[in-house]
PDB file of N, CA and C in Angstrom:
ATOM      1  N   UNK A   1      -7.743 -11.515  21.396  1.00  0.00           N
ATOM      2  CA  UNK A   1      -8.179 -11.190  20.059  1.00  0.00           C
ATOM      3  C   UNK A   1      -7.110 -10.343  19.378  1.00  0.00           C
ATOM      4  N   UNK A   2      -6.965 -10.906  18.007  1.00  0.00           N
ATOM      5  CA  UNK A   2      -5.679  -9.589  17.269  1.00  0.00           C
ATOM      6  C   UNK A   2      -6.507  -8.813  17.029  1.00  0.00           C
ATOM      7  N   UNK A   3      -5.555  -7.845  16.731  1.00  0.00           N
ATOM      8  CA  UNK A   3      -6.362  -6.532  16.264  1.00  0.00           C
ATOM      9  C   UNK A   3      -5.146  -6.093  15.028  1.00  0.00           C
ATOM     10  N   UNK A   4      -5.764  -6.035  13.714  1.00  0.00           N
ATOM     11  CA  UNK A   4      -4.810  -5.616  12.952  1.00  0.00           C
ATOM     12  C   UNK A   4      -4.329  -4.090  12.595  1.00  0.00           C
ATOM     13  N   UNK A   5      -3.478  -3.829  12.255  1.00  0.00           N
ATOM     14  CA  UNK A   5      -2.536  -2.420  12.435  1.00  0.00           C
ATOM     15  C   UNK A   5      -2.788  -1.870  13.522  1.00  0.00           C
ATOM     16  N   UNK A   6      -2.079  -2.664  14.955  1.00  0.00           N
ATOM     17  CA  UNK A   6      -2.031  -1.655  15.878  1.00  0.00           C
ATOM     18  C   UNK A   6      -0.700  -1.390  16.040  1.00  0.00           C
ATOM     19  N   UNK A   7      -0.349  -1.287  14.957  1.00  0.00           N
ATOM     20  CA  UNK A   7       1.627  -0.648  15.299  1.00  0.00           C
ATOM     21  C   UNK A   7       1.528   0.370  14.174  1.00  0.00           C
ATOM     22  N   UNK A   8       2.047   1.331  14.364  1.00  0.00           N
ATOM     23  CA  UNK A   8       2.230   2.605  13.527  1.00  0.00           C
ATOM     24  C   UNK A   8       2.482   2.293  11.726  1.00  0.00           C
ATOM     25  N   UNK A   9       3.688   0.850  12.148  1.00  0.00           N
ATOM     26  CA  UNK A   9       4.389   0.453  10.943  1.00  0.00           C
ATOM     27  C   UNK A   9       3.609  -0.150  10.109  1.00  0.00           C
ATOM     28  N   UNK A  10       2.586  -0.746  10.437  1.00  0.00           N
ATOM     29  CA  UNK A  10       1.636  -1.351   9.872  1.00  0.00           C
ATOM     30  C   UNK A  10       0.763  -1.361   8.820  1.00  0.00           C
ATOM     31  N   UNK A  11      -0.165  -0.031   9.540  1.00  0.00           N
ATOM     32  CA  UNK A  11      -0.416   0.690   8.882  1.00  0.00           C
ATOM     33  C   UNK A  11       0.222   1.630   8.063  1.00  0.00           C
ATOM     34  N   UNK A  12       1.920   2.099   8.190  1.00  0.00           N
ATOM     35  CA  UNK A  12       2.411   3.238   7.294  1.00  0.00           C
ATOM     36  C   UNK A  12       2.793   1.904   6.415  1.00  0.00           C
ATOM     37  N   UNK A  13       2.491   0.159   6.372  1.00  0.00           N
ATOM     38  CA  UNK A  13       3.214   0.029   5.225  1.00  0.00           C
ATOM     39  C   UNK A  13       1.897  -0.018   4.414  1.00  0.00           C
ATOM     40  N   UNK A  14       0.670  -0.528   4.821  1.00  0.00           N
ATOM     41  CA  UNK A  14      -0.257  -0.533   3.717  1.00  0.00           C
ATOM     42  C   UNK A  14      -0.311   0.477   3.662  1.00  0.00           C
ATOM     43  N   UNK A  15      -0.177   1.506   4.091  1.00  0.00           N
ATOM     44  CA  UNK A  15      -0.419   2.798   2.975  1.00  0.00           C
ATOM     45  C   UNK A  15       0.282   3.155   2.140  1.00  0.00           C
ATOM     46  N   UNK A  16       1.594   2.831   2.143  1.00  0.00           N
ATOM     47  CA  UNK A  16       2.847   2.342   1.079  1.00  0.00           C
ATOM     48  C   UNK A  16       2.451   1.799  -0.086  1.00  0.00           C
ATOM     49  N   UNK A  17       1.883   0.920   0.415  1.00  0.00           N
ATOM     50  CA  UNK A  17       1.787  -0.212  -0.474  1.00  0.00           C
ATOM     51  C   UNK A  17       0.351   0.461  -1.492  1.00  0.00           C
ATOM     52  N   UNK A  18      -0.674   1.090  -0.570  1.00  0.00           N
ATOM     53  CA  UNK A  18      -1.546   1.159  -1.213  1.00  0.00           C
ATOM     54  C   UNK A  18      -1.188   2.319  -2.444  1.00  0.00           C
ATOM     55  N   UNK A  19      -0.644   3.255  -2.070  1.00  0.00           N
ATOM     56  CA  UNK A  19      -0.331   4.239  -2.778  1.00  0.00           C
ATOM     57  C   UNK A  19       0.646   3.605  -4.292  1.00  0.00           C
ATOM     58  N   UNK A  20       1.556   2.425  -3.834  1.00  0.00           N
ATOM     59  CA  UNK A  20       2.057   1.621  -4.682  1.00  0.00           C
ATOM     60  C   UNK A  20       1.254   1.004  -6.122  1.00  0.00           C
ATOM     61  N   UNK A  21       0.251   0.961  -5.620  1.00  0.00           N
ATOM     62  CA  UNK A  21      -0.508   0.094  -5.987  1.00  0.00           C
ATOM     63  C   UNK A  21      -1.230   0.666  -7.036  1.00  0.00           C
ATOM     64  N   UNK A  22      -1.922   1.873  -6.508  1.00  0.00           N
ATOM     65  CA  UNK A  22      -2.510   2.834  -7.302  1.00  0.00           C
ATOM     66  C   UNK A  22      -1.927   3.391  -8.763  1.00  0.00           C
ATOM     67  N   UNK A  23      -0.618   3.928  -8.430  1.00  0.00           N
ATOM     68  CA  UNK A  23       0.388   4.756  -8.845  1.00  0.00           C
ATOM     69  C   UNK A  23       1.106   3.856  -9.959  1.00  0.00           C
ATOM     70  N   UNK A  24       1.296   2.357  -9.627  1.00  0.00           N
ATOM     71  CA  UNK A  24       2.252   0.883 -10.327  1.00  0.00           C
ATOM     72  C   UNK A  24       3.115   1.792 -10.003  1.00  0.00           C
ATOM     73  N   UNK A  25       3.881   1.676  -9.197  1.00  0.00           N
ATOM     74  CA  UNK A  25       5.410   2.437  -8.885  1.00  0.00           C
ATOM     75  C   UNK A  25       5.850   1.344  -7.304  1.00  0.00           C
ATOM     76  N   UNK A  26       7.315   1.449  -7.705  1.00  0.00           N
ATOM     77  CA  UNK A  26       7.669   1.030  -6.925  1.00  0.00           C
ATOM     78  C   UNK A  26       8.359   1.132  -5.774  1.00  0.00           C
ATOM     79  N   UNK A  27       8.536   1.568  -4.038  1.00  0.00           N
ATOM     80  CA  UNK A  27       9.259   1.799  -2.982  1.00  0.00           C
ATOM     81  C   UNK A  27      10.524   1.553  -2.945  1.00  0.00           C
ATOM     82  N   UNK A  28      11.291   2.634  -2.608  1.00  0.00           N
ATOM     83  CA  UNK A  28      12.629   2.242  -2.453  1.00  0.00           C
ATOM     84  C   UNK A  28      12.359   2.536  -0.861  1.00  0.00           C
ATOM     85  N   UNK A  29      13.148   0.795  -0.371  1.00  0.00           N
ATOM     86  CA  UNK A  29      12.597   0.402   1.296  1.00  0.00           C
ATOM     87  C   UNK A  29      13.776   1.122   1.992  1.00  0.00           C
ATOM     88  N   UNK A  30      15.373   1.491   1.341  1.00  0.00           N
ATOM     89  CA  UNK A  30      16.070   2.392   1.852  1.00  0.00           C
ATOM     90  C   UNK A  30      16.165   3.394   2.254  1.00  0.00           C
ATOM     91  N   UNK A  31      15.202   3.987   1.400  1.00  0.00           N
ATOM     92  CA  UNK A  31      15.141   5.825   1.768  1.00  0.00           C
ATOM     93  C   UNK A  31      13.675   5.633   2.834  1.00  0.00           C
ATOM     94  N   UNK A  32      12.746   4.970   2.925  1.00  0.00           N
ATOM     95  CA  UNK A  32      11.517   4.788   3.353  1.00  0.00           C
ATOM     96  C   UNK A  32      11.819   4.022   4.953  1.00  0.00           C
ATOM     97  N   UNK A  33      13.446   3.570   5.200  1.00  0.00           N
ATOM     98  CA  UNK A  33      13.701   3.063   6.734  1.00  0.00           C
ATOM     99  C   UNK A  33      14.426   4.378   7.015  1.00  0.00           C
ATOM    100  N   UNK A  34      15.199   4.776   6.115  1.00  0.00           N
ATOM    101  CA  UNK A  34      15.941   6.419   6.971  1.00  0.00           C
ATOM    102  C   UNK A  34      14.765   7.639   7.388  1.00  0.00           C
ATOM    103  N   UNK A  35      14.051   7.643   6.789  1.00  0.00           N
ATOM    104  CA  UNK A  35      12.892   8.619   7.524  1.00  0.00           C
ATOM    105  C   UNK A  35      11.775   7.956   8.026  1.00  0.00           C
ATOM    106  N   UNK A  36      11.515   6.980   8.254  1.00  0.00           N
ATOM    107  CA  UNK A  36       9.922   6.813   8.887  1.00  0.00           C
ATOM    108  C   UNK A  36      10.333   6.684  10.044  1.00  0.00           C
ATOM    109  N   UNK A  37       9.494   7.093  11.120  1.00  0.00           N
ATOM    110  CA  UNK A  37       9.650   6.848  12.444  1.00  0.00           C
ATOM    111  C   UNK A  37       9.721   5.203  12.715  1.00  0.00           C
ATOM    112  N   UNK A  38       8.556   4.664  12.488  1.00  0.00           N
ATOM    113  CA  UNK A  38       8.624   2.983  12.967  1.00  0.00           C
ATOM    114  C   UNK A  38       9.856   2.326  12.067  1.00  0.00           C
ATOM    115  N   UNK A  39      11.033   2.171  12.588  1.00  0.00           N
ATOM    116  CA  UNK A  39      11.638   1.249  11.948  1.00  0.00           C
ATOM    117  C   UNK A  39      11.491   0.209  11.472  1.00  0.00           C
ATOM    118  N   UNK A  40      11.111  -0.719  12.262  1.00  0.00           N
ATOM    119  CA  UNK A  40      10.822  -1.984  12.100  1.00  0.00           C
ATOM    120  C   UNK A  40       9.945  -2.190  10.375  1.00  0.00           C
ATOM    121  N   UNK A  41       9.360  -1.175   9.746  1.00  0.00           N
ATOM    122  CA  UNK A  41       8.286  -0.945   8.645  1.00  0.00           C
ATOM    123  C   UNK A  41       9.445  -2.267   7.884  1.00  0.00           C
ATOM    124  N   UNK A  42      10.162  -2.620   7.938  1.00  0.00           N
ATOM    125  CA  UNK A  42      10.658  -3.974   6.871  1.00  0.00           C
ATOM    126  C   UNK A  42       9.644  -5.251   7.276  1.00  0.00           C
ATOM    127  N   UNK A  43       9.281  -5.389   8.594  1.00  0.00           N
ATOM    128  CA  UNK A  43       9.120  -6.546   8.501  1.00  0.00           C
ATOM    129  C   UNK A  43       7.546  -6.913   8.674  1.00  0.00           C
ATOM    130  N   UNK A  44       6.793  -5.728   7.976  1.00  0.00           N
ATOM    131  CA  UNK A  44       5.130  -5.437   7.866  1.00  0.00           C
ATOM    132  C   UNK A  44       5.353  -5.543   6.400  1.00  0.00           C
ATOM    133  N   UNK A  45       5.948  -6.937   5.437  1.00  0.00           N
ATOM    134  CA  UNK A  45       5.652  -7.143   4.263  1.00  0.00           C
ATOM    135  C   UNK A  45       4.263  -7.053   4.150  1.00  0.00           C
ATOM    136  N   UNK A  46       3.607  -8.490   4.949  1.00  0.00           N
ATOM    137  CA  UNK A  46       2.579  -8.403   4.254  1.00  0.00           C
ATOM    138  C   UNK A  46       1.771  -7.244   4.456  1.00  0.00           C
ATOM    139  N   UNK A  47       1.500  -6.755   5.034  1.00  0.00           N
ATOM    140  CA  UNK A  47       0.352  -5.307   5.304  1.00  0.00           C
ATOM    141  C   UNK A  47       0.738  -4.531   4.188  1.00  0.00           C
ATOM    142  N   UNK A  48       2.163  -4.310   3.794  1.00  0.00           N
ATOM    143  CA  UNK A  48       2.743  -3.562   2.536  1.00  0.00           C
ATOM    144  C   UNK A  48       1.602  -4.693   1.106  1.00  0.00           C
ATOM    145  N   UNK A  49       1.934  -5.617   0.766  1.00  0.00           N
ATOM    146  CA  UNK A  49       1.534  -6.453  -0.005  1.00  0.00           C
ATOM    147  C   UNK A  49      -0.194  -6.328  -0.324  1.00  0.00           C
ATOM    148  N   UNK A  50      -1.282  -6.279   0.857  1.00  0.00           N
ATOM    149  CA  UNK A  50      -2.098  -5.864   1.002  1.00  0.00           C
ATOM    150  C   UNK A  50      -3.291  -4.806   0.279  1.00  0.00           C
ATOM    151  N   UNK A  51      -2.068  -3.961   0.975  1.00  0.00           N
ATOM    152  CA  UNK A  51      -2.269  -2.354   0.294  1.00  0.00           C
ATOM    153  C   UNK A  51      -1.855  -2.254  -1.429  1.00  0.00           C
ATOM    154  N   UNK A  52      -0.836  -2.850  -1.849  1.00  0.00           N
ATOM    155  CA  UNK A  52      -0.655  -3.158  -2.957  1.00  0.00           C
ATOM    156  C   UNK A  52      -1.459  -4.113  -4.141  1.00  0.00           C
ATOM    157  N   UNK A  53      -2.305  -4.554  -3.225  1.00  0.00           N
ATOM    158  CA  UNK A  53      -3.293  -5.396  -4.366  1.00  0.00           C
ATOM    159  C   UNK A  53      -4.610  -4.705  -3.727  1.00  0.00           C
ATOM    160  N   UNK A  54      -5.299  -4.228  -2.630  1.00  0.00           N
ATOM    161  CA  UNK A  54      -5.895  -3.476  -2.824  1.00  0.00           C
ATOM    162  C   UNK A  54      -6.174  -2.306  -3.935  1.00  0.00           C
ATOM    163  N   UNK A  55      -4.572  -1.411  -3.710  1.00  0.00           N
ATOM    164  CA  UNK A  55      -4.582  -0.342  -4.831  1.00  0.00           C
ATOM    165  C   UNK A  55      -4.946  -0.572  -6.057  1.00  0.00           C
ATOM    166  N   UNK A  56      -4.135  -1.702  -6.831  1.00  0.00           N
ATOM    167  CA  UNK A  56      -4.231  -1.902  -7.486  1.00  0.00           C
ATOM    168  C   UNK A  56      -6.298  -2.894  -8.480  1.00  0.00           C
ATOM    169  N   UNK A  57      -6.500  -3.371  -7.536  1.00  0.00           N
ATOM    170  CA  UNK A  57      -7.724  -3.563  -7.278  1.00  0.00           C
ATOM    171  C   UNK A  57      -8.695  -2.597  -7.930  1.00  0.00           C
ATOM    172  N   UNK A  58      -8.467  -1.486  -7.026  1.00  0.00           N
ATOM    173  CA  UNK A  58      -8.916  -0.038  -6.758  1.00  0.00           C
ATOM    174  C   UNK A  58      -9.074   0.603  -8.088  1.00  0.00           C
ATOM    175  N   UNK A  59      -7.750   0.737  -8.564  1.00  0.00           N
ATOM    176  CA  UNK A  59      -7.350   1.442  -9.795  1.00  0.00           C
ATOM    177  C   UNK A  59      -7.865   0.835 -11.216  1.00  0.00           C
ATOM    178  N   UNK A  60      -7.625  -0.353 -10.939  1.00  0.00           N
ATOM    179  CA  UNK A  60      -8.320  -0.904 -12.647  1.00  0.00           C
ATOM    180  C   UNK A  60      -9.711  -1.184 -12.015  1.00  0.00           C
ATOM    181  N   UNK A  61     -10.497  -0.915 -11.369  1.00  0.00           N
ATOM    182  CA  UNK A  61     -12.116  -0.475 -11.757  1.00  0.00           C
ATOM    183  C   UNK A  61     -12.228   0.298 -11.607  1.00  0.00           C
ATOM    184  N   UNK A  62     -11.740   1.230 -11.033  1.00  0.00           N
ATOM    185  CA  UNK A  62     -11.845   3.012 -11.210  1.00  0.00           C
ATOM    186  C   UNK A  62     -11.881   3.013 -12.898  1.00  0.00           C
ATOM    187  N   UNK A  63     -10.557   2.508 -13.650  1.00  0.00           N
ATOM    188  CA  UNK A  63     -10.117   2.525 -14.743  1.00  0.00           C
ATOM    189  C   UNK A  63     -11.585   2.169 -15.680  1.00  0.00           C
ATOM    190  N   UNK A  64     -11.743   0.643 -14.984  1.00  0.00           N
ATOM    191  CA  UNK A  64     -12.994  -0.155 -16.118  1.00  0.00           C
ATOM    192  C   UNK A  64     -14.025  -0.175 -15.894  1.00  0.00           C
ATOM    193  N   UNK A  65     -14.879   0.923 -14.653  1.00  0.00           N
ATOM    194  CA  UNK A  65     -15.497   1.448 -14.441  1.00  0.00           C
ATOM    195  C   UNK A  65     -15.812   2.970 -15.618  1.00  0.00           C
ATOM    196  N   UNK A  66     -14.832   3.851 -15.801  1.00  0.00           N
ATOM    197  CA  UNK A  66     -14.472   5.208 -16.538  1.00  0.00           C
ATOM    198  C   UNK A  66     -14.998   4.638 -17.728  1.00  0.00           C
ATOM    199  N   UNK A  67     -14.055   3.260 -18.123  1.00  0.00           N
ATOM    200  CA  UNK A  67     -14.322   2.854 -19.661  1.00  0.00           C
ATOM    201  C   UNK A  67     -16.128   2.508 -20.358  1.00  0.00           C
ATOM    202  N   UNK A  68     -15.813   2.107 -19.413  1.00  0.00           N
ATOM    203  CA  UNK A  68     -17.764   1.312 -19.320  1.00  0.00           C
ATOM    204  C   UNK A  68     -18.493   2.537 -20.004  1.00  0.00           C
ATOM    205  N   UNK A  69     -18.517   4.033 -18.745  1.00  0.00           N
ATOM    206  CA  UNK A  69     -19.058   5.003 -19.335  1.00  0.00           C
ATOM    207  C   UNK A  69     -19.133   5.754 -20.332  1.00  0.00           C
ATOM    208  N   UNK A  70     -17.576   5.825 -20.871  1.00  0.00           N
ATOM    209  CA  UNK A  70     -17.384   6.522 -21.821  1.00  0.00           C
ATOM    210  C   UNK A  70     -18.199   5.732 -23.168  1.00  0.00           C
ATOM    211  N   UNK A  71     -17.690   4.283 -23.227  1.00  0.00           N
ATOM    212  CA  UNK A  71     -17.887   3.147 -24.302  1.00  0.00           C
ATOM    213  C   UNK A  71     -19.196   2.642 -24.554  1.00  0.00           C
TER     214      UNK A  71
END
């Protein structure tokens, strides 16, 4: 059976990503391979990708959720 994010990198990219997502900003993957411990974090696109449409998900009904109330 898989089990998803059982590598460190995995999970540190959807959380990348998610924070990405939230924020609309974008990772620079250079400075983000010189300090993270799991190197390999390049080749956990998709888990990065993930987290990035999650966030984003997240954020515009947070957003059109707020609006609803106010409106």
């Amino acid at each position: 059976m898989c089990k998803p994010m059982n590598d460190p990198g995995e999970g540190h990219a959807f959380l990348i990503g998610f924070g990405d997502g939230v924020a609309f900003t974008k990772t620079d993957w250079e400075t983000i391979d010189k300090y993270s411990l799991p190197k390999d974090i390049k080749g956990e696109l998709h888990y990065y990708k993930a987290g990035l449409a999650l966030g984003r998900f997240l954020i515009i009904g947070f957003i059109a959720g707020m609006l609803k109330i106010l409106i």
